[in-house]
N, C-alpha and C. Protein backbone atom coordinates (compact mmCIF):
# COMPACT_ATOMS: atom_id res chain seq x y z
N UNK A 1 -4.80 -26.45 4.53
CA UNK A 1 -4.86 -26.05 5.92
C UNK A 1 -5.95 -24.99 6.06
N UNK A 2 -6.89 -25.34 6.57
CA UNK A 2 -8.10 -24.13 7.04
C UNK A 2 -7.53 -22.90 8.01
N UNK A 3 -7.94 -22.04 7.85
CA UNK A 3 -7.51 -20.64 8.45
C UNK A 3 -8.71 -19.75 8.34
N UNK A 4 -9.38 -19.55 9.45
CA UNK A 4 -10.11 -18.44 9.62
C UNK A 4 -9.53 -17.02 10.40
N UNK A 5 -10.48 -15.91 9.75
CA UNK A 5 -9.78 -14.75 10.30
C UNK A 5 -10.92 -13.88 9.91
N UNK A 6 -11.00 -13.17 11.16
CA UNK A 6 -12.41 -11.87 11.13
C UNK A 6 -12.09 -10.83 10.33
N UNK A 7 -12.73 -10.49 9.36
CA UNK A 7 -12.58 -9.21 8.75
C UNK A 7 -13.66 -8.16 8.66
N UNK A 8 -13.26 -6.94 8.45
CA UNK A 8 -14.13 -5.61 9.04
C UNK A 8 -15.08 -6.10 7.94
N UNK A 9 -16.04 -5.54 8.05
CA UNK A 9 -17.12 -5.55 6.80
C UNK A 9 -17.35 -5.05 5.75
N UNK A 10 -16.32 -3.54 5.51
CA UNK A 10 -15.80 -3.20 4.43
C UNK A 10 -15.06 -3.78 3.76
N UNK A 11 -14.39 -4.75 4.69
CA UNK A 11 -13.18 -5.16 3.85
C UNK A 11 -13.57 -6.69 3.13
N UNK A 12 -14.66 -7.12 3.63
CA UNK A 12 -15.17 -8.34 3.08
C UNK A 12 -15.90 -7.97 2.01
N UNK A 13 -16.80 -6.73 2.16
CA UNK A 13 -17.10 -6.09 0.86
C UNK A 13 -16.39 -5.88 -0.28
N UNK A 14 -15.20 -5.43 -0.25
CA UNK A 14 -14.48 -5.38 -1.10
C UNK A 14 -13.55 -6.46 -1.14
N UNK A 15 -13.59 -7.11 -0.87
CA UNK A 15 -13.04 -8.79 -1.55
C UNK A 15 -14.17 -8.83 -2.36
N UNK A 16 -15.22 -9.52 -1.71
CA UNK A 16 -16.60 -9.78 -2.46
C UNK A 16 -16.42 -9.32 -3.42
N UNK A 17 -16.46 -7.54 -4.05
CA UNK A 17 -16.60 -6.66 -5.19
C UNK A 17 -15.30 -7.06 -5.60
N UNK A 18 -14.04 -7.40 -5.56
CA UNK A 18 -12.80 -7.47 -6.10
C UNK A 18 -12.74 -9.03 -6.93
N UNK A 19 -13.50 -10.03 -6.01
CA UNK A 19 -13.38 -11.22 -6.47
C UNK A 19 -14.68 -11.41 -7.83
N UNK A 20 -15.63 -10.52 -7.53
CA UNK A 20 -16.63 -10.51 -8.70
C UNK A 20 -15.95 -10.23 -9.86
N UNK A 21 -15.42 -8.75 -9.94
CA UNK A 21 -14.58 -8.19 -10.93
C UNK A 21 -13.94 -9.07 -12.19
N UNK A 22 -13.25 -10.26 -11.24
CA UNK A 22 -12.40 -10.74 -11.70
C UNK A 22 -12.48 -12.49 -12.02
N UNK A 23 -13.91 -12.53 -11.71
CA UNK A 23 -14.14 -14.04 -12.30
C UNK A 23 -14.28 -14.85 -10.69
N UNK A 24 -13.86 -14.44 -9.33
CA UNK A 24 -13.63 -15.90 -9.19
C UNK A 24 -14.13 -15.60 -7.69
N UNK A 25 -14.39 -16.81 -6.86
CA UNK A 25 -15.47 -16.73 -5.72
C UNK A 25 -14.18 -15.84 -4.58
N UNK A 26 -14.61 -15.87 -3.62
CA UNK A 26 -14.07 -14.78 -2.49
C UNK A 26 -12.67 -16.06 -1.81
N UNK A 27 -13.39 -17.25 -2.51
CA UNK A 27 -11.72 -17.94 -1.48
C UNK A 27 -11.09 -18.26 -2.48
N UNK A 28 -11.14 -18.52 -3.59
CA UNK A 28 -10.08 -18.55 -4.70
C UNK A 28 -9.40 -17.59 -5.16
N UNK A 29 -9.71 -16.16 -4.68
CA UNK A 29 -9.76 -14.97 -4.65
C UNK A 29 -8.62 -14.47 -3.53
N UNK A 30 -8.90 -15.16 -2.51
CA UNK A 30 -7.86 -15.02 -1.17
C UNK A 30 -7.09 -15.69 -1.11
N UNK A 31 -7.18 -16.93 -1.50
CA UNK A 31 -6.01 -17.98 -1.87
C UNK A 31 -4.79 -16.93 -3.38
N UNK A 32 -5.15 -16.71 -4.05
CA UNK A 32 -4.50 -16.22 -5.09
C UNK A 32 -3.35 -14.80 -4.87
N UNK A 33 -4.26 -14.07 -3.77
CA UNK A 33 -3.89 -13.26 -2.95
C UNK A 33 -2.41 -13.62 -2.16
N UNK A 34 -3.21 -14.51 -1.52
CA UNK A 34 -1.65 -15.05 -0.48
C UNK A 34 -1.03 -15.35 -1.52
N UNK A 35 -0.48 -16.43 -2.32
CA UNK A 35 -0.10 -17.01 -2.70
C UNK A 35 0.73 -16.17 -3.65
N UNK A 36 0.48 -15.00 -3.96
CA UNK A 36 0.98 -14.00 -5.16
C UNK A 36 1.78 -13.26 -3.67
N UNK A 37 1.36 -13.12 -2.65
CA UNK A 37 2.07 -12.79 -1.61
C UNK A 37 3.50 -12.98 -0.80
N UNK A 38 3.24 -13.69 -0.37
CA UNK A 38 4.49 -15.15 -0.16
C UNK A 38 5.47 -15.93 -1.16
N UNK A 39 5.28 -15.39 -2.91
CA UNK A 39 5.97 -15.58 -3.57
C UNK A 39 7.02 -14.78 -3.90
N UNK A 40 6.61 -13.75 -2.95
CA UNK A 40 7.76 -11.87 -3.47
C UNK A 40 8.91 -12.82 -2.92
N UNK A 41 10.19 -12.94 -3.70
CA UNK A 41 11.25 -12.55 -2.70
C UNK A 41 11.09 -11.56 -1.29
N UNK A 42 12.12 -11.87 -0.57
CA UNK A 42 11.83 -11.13 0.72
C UNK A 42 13.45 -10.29 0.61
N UNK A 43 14.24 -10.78 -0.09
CA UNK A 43 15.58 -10.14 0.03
C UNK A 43 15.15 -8.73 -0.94
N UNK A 44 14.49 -8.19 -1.10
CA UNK A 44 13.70 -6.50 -1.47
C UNK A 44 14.01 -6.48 -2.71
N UNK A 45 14.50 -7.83 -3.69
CA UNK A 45 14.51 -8.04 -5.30
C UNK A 45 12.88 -7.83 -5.93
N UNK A 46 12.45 -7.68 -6.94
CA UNK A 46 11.77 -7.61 -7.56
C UNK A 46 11.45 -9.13 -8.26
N UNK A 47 10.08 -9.60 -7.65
CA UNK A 47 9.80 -11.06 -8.79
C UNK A 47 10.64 -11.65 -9.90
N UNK A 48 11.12 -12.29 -10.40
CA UNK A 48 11.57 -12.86 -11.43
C UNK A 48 13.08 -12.34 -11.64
N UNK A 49 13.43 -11.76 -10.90
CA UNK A 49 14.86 -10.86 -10.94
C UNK A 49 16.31 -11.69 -10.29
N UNK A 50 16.91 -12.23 -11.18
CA UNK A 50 18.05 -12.82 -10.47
C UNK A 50 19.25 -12.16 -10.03
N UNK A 51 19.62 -12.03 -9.14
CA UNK A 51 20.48 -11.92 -8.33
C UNK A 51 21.99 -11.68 -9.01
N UNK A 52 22.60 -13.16 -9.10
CA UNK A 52 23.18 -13.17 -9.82
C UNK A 52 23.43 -12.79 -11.56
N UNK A 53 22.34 -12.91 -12.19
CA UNK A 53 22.38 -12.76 -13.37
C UNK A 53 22.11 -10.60 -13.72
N UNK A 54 21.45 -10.39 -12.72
CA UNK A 54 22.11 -8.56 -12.48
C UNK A 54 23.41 -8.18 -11.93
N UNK A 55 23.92 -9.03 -11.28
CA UNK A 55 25.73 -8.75 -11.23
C UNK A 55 26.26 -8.83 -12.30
N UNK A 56 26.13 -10.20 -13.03
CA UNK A 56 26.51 -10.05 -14.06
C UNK A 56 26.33 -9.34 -15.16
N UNK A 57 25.40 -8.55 -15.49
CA UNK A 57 24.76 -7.66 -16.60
C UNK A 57 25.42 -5.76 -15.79
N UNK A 58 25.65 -5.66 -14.64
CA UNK A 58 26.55 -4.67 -13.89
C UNK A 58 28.16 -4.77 -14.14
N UNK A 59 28.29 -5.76 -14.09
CA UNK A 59 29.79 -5.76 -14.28
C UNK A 59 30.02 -5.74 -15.75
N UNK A 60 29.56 -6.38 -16.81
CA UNK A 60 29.52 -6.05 -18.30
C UNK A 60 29.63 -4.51 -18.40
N UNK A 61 28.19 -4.06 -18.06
CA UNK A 61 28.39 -2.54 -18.37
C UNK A 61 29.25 -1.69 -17.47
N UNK A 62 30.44 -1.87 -16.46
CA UNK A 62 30.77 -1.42 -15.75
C UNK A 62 32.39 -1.74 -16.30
N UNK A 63 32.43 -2.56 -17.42
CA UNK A 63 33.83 -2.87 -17.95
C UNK A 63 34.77 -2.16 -18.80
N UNK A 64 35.59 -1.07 -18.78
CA UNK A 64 36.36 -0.05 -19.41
C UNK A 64 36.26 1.14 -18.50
N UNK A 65 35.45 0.85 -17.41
CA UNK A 65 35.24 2.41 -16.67
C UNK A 65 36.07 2.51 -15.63
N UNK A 66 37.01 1.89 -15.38
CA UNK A 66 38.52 1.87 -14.84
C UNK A 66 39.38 2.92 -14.95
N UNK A 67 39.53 2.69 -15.75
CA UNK A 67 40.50 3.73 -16.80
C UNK A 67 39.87 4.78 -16.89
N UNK A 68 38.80 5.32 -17.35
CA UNK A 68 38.34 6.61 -16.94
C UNK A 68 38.36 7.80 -16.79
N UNK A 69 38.70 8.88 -17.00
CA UNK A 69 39.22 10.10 -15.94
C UNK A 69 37.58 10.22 -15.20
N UNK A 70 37.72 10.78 -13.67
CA UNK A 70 36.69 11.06 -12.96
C UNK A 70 36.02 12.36 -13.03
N UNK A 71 34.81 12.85 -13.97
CA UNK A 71 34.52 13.96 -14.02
C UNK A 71 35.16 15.36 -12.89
N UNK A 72 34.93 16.31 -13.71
CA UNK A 72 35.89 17.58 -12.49
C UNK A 72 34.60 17.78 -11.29
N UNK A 73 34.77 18.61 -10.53
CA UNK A 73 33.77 18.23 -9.51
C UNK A 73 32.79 19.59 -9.75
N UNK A 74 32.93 19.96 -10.79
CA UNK A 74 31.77 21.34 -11.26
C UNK A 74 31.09 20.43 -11.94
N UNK A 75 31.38 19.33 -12.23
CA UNK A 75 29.74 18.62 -12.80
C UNK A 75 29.05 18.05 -11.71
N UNK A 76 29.00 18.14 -10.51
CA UNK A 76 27.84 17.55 -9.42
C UNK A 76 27.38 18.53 -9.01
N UNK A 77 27.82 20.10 -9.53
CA UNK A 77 27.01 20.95 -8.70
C UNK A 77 25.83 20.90 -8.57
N UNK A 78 24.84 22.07 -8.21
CA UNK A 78 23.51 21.67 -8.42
C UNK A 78 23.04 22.56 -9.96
N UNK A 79 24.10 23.66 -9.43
CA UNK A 79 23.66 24.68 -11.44
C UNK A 79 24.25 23.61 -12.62
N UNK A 80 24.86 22.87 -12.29
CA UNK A 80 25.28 22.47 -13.79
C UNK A 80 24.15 21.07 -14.00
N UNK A 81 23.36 20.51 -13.15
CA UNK A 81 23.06 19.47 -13.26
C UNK A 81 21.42 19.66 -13.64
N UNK A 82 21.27 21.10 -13.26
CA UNK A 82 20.08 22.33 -13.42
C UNK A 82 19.60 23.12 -14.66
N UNK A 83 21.13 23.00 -15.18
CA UNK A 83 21.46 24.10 -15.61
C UNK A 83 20.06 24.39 -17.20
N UNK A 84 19.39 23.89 -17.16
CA UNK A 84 18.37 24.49 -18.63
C UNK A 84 17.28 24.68 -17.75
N UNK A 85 17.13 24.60 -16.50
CA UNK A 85 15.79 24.71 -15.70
C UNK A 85 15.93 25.49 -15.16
N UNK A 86 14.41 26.76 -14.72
CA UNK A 86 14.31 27.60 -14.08
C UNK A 86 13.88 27.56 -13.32
């Protein structure tokens, strides 16, 4: 699908200089761009990061901490959490 779009002249400059850099002409360059673009997840995960398979690796390490006792509440202060820094 063809798509044109005006860009400032700095900013074509630096495609130009970005796509030199790196081997490859200014539209294989912008194509690679989008395309590395539109592949992010959009649900605010990180590339390659499953969903499910980090629940599961959360709940593993989250298994015996039931039982527990809940620290006393002088460990959230701010001196104790401080406490070797001046």
């Amino acid at each position: 699908m063809p798509i044109s779009i005006e860009l400032k002249p700095e900013v074509e400059e630096r495609l130009g200089r970005e796509a030199e850099a790196v081997g490859l002409s200014v539209k294989a360059y912008v194509e690679d761009l989008i395309e590395r673009q539109i592949s992010v997840p959009r649900e605010g995960a990180a590339p390659g990061v499953d969903i499910e398979e980090l629940d599961r690796v959360l709940d593993a390490l989250s298994e015996g901490s039931v039982d527990r006792p809940a620290p006393p509440p002088e460990a959230y202060t701010r001196e104790s959490i401080y406490q070797e820094h001046n």
